[in-house]
N, C-alpha and C. Protein backbone atom coordinates (compact mmCIF):
# COMPACT_ATOMS: atom_id res chain seq x y z
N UNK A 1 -14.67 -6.63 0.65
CA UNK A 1 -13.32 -6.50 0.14
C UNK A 1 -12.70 -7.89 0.09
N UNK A 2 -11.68 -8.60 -1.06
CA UNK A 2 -11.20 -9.52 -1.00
C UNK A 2 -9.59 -9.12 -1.32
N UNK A 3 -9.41 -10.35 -0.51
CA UNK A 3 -8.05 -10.49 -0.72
C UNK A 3 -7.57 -12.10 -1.94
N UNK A 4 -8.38 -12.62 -2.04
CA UNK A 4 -8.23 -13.50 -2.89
C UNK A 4 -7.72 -13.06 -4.52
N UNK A 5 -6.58 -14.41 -4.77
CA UNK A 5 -6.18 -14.02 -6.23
C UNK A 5 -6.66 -14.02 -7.09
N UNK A 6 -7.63 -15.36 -6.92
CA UNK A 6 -8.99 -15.27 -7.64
C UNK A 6 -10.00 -14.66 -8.54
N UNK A 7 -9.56 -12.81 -7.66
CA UNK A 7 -10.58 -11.94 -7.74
C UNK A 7 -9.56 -11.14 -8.98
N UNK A 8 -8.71 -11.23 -9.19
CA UNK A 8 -8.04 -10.52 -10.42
C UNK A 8 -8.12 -11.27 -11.62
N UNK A 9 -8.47 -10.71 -12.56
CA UNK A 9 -8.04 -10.52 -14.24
C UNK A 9 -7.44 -11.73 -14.26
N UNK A 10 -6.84 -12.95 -14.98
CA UNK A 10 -6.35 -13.64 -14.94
C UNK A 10 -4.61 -13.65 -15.66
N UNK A 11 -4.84 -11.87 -16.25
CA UNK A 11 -3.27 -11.58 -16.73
C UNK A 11 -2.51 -10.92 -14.89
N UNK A 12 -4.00 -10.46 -14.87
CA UNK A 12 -2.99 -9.43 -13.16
C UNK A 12 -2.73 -10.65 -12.60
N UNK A 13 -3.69 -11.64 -12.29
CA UNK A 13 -3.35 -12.89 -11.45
C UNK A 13 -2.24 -13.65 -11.49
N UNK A 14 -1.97 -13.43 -12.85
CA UNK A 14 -0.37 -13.72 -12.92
C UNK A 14 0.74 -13.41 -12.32
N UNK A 15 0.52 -12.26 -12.92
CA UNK A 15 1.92 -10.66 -12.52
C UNK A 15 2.00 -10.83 -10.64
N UNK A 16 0.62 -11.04 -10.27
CA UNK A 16 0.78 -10.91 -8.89
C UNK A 16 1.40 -12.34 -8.38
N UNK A 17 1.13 -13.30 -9.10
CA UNK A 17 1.78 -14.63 -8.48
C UNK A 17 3.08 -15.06 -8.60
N UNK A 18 3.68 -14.13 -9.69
CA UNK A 18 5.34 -13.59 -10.00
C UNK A 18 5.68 -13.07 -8.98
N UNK A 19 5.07 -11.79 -8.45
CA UNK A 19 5.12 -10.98 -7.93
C UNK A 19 5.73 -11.16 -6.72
N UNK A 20 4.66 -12.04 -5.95
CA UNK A 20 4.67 -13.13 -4.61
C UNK A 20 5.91 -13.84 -4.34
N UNK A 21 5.94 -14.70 -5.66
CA UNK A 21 7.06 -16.11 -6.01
C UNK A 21 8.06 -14.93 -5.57
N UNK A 22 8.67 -14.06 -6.57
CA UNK A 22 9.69 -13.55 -6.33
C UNK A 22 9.92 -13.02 -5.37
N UNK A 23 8.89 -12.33 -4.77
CA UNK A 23 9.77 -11.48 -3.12
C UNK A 23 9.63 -12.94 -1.89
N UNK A 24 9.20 -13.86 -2.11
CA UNK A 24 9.42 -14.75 -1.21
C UNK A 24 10.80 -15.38 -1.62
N UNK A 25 11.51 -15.51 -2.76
CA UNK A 25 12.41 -16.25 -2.92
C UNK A 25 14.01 -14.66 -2.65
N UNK A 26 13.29 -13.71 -2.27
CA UNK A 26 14.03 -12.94 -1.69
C UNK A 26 13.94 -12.92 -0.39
N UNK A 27 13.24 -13.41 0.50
CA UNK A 27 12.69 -13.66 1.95
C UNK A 27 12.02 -12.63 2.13
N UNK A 28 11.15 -12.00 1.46
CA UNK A 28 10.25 -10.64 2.15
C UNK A 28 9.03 -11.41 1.98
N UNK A 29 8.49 -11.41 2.99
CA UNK A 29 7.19 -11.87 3.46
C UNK A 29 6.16 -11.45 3.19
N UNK A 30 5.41 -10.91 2.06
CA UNK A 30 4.22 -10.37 1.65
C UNK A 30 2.59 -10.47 1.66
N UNK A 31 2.11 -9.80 2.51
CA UNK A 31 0.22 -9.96 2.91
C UNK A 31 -0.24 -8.83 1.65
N UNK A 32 -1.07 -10.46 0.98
CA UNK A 32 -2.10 -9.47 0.20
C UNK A 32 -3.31 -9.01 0.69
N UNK A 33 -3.54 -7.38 1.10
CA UNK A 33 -4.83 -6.79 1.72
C UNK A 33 -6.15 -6.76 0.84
N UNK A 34 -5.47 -6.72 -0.53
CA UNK A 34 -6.91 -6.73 -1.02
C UNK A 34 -6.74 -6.93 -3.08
N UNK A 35 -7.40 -7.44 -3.29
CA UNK A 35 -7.52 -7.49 -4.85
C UNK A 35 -9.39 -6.84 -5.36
N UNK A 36 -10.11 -7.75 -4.98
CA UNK A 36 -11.27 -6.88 -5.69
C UNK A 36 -11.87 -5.73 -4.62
N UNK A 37 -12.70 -4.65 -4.83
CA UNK A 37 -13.17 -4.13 -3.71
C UNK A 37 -15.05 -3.51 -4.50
N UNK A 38 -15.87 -4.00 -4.10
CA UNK A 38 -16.96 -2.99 -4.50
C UNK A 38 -16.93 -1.44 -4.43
N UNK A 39 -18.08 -1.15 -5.66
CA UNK A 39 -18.05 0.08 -5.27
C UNK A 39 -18.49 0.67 -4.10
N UNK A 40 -19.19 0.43 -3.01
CA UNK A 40 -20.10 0.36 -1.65
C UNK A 40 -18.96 0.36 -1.10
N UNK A 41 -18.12 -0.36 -0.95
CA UNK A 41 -16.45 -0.55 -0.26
C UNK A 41 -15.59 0.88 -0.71
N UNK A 42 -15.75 0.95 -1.89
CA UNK A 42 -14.85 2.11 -2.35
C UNK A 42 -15.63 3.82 -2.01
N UNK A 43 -16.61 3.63 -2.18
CA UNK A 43 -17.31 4.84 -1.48
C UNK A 43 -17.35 4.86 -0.23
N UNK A 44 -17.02 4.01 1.02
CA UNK A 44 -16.78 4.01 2.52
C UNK A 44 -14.97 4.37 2.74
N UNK A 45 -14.25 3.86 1.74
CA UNK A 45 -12.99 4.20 1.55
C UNK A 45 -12.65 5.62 1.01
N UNK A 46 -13.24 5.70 0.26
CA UNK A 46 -13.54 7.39 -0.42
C UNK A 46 -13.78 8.89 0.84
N UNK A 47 -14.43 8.19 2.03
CA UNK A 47 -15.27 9.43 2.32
C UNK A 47 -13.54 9.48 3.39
N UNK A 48 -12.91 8.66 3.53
CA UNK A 48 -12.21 8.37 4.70
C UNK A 48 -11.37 10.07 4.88
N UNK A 49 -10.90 10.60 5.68
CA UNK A 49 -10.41 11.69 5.26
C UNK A 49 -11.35 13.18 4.36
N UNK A 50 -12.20 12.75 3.94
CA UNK A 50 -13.36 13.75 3.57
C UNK A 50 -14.54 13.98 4.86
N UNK A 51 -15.62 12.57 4.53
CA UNK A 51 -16.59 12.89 5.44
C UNK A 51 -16.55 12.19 6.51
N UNK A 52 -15.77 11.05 6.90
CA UNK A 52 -15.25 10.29 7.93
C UNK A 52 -13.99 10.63 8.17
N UNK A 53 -14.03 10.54 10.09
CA UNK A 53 -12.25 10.55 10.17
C UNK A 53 -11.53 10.05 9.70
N UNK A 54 -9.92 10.88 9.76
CA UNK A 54 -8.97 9.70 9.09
C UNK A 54 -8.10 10.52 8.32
N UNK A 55 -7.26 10.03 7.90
CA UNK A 55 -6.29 10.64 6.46
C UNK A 55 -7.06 9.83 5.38
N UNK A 56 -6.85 10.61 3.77
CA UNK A 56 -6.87 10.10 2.71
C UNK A 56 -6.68 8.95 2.47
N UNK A 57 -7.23 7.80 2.15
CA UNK A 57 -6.44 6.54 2.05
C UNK A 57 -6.62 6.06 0.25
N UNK A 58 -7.51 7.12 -0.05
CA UNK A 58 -7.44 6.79 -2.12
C UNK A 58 -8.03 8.36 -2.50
N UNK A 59 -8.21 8.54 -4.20
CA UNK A 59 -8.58 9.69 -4.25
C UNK A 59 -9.62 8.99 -5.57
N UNK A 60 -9.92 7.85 -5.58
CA UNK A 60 -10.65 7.28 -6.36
C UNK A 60 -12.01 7.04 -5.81
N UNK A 61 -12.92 8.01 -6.83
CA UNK A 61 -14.46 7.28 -6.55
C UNK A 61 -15.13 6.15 -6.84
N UNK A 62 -15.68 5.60 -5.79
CA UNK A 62 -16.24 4.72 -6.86
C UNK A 62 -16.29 4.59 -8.34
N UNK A 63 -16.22 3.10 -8.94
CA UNK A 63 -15.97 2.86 -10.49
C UNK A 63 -14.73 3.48 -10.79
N UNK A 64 -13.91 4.05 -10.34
CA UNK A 64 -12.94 4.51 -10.90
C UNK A 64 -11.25 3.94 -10.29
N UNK A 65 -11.68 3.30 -9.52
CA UNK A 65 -10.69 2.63 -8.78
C UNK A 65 -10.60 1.38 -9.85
N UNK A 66 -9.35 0.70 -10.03
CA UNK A 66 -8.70 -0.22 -10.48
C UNK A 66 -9.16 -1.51 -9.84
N UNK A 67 -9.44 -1.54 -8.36
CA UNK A 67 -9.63 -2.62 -7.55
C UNK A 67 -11.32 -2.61 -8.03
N UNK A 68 -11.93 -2.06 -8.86
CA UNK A 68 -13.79 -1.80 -8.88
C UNK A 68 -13.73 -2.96 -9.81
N UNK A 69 -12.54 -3.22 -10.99
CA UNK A 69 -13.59 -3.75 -12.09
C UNK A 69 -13.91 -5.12 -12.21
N UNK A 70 -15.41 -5.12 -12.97
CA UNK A 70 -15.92 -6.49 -12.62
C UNK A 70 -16.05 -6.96 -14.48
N UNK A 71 -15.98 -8.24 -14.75
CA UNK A 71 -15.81 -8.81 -16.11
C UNK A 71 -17.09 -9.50 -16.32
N UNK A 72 -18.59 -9.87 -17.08
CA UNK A 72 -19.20 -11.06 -16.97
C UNK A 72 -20.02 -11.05 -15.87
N UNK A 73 -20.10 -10.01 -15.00
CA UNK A 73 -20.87 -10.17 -13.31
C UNK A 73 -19.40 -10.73 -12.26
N UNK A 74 -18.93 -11.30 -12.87
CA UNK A 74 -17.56 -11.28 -11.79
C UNK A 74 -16.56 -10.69 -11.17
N UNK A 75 -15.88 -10.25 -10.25
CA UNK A 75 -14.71 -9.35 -9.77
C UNK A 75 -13.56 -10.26 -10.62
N UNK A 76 -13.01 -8.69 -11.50
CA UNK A 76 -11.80 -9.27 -12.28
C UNK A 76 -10.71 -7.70 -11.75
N UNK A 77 -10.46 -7.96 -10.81
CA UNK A 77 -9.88 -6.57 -10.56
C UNK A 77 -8.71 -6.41 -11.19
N UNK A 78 -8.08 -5.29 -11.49
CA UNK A 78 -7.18 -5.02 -12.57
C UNK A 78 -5.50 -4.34 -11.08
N UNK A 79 -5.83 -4.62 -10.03
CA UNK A 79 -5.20 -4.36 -9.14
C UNK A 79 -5.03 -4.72 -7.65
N UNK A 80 -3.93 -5.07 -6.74
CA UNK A 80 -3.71 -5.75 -5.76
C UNK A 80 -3.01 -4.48 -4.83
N UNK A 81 -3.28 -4.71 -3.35
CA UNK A 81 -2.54 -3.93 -2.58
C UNK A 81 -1.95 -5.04 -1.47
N UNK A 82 -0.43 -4.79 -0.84
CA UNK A 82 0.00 -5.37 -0.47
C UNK A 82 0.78 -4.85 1.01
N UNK A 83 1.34 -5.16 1.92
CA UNK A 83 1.58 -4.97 2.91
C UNK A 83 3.31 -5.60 3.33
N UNK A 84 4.16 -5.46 3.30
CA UNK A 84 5.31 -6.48 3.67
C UNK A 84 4.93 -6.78 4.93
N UNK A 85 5.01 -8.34 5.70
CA UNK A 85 5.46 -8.61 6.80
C UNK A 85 6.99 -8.55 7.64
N UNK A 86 7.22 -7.41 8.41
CA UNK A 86 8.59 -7.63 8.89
C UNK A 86 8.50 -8.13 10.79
N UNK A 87 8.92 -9.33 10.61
CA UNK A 87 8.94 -10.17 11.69
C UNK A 87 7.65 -10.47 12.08
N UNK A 88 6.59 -10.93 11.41
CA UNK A 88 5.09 -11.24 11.31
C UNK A 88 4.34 -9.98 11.14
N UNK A 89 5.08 -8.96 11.59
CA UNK A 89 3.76 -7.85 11.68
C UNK A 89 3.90 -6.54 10.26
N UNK A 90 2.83 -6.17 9.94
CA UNK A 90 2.84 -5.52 8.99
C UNK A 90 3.55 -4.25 8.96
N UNK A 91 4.34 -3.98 8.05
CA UNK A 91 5.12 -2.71 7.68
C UNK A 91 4.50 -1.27 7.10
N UNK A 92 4.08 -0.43 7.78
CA UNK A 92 3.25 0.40 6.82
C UNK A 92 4.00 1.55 6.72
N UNK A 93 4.97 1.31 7.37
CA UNK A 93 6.11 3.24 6.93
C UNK A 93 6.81 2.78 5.87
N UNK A 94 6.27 4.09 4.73
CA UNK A 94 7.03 3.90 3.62
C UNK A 94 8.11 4.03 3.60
N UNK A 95 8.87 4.68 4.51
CA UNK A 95 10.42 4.86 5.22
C UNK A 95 11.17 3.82 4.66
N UNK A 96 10.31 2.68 5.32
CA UNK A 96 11.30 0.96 5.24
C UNK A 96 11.69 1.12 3.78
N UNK A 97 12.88 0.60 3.76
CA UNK A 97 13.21 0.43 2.26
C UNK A 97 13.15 -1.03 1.70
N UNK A 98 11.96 -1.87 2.42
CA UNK A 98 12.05 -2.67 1.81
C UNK A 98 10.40 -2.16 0.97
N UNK A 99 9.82 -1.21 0.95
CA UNK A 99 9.06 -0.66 -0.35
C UNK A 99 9.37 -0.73 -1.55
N UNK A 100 11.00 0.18 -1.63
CA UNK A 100 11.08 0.45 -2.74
C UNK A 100 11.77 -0.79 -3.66
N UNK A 101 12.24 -2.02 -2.82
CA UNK A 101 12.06 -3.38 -3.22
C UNK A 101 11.11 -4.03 -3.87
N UNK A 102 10.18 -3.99 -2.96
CA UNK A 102 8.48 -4.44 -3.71
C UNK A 102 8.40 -3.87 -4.77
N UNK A 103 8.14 -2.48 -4.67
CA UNK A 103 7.79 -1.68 -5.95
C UNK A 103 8.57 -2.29 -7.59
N UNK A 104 10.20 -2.15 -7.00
CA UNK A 104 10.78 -3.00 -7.75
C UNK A 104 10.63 -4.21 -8.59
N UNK A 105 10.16 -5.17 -7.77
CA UNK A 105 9.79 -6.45 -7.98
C UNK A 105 8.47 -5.96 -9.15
N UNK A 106 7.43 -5.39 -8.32
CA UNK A 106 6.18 -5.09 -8.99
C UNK A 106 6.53 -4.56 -10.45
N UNK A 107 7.75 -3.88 -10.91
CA UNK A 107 7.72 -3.16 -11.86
C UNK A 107 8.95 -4.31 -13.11
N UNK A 108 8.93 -5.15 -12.19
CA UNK A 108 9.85 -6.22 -13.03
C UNK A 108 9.41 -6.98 -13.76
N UNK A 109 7.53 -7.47 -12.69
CA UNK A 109 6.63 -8.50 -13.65
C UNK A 109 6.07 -7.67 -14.62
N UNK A 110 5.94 -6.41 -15.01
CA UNK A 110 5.13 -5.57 -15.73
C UNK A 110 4.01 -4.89 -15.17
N UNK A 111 4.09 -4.87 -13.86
CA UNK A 111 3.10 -3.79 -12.95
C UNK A 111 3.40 -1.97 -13.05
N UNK A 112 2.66 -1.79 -12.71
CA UNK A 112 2.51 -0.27 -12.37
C UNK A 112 2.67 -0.18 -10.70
N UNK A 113 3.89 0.55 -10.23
CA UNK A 113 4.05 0.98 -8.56
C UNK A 113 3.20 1.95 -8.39
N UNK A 114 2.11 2.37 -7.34
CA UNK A 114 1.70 3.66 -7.24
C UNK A 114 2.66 4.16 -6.20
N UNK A 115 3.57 3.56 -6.05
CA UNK A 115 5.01 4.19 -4.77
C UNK A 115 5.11 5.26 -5.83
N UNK A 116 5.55 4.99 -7.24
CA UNK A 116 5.99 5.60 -7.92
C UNK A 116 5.17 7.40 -8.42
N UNK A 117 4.05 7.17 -8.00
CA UNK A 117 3.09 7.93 -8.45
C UNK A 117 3.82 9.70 -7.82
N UNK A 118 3.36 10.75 -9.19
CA UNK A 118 3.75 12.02 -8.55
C UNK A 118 3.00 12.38 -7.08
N UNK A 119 1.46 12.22 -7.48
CA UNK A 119 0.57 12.93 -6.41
C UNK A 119 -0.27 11.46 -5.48
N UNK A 120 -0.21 11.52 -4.55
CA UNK A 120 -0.61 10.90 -3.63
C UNK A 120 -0.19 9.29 -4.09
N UNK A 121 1.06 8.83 -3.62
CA UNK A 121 1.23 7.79 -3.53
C UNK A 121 1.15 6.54 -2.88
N UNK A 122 0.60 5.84 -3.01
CA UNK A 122 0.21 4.44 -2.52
C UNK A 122 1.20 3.35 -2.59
N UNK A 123 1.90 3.35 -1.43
CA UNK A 123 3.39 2.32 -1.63
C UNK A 123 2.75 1.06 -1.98
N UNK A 124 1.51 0.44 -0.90
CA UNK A 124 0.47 -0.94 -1.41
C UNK A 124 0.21 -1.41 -2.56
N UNK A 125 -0.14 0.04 -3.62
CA UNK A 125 -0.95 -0.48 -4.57
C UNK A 125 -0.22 -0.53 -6.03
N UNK A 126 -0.20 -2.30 -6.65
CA UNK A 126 -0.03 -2.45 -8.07
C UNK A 126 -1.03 -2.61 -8.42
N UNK A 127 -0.36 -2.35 -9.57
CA UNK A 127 -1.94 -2.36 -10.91
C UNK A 127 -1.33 -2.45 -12.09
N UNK A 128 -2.02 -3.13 -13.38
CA UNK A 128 -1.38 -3.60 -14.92
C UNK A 128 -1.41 -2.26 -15.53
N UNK A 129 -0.45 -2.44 -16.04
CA UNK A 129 -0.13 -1.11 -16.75
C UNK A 129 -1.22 -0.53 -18.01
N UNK A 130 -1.73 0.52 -17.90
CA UNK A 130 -2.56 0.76 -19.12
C UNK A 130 -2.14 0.72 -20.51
C-alpha cells in the first residue's frame, strides 16, 4: 500500500495537492493513508469483515477499487484516502465535523467525497469524478 502522491494519475495528483494546500491553509492537518493499493492488498482488505475479523472497511473487489488502477505497468491510482490530524493524532469518528470540511474542500478541487456516498460511506476516501 502507498501513501505516496506519486502513485496517482497525474490529474488526481493535482486535485490532491489542492486538496492538501487548501486544508493546511485552513489549519487542518491532513495524513495521507494511502493512494495506490494492489490488488493482493485489496483482496486482504476485502475479506476484512467477511472472512477475517473486523467491520467492513470497502465493498470493492479487487480491480474494482479506484485505489487498483495501474497505467503503462505503473500505479496511477485514480484515488486517495485521508485521515485529519487533531492535535497529532488521527481523527477517525465521522462525528468530528471537521469531515464534512474535508469532504468540502475535496468537492471544491473537483473530487468525488465518498462521505457523501448513499450506501456505505467512506469519510477517507476521494476519488476523480467519473
Amino acid at each position: 500500500m502507498s501513501r505516496d502522491l506519486n502513485h496517482l494519475r497525474p490529474d488526481v495528483k493535482e486535485k490532491a495537492e489542492k486538496f492538501l494546500s487548501i486544508a493546511s491553509n485552513m489549519g487542518i492537518d491532513v495524513l495521507v493513508t494511502c493512494t495506490y493499493r494492489s490488488n493482493e492488498e485489496q483482496k486482504v482488505l476485502y475479506a476484512i469483515g467477511r472472512t477475517a475479523p473486523g467491520r467492513k472497511v470497502t465493498n470493492a473487489l479487487p480491480g474494482e477499487s479506484k485505489h487498483n488502477n495501474m497505467e503503462g505497468g505503473a500505479p496511477a491510482s485514480l484515488a486517495f484516502d485521508v485521515v485529519p490530524l487533531v492535535m497529532g493524532k488521527p481523527m477517525w469518528d465521522a462525528s468530528n465535523p471537521v469531515w464534512k470540511v474535508l469532504g468540502g474542500i475535496g468537492k471544491s478541487v473537483g473530487l468525488s467525497w465518498a462521505g457523501d456516498w448513499k450506501r456505505f460511506k467512506e469519510y477517507p476516501h476521494f476519488e476523480i469524478l467519473s
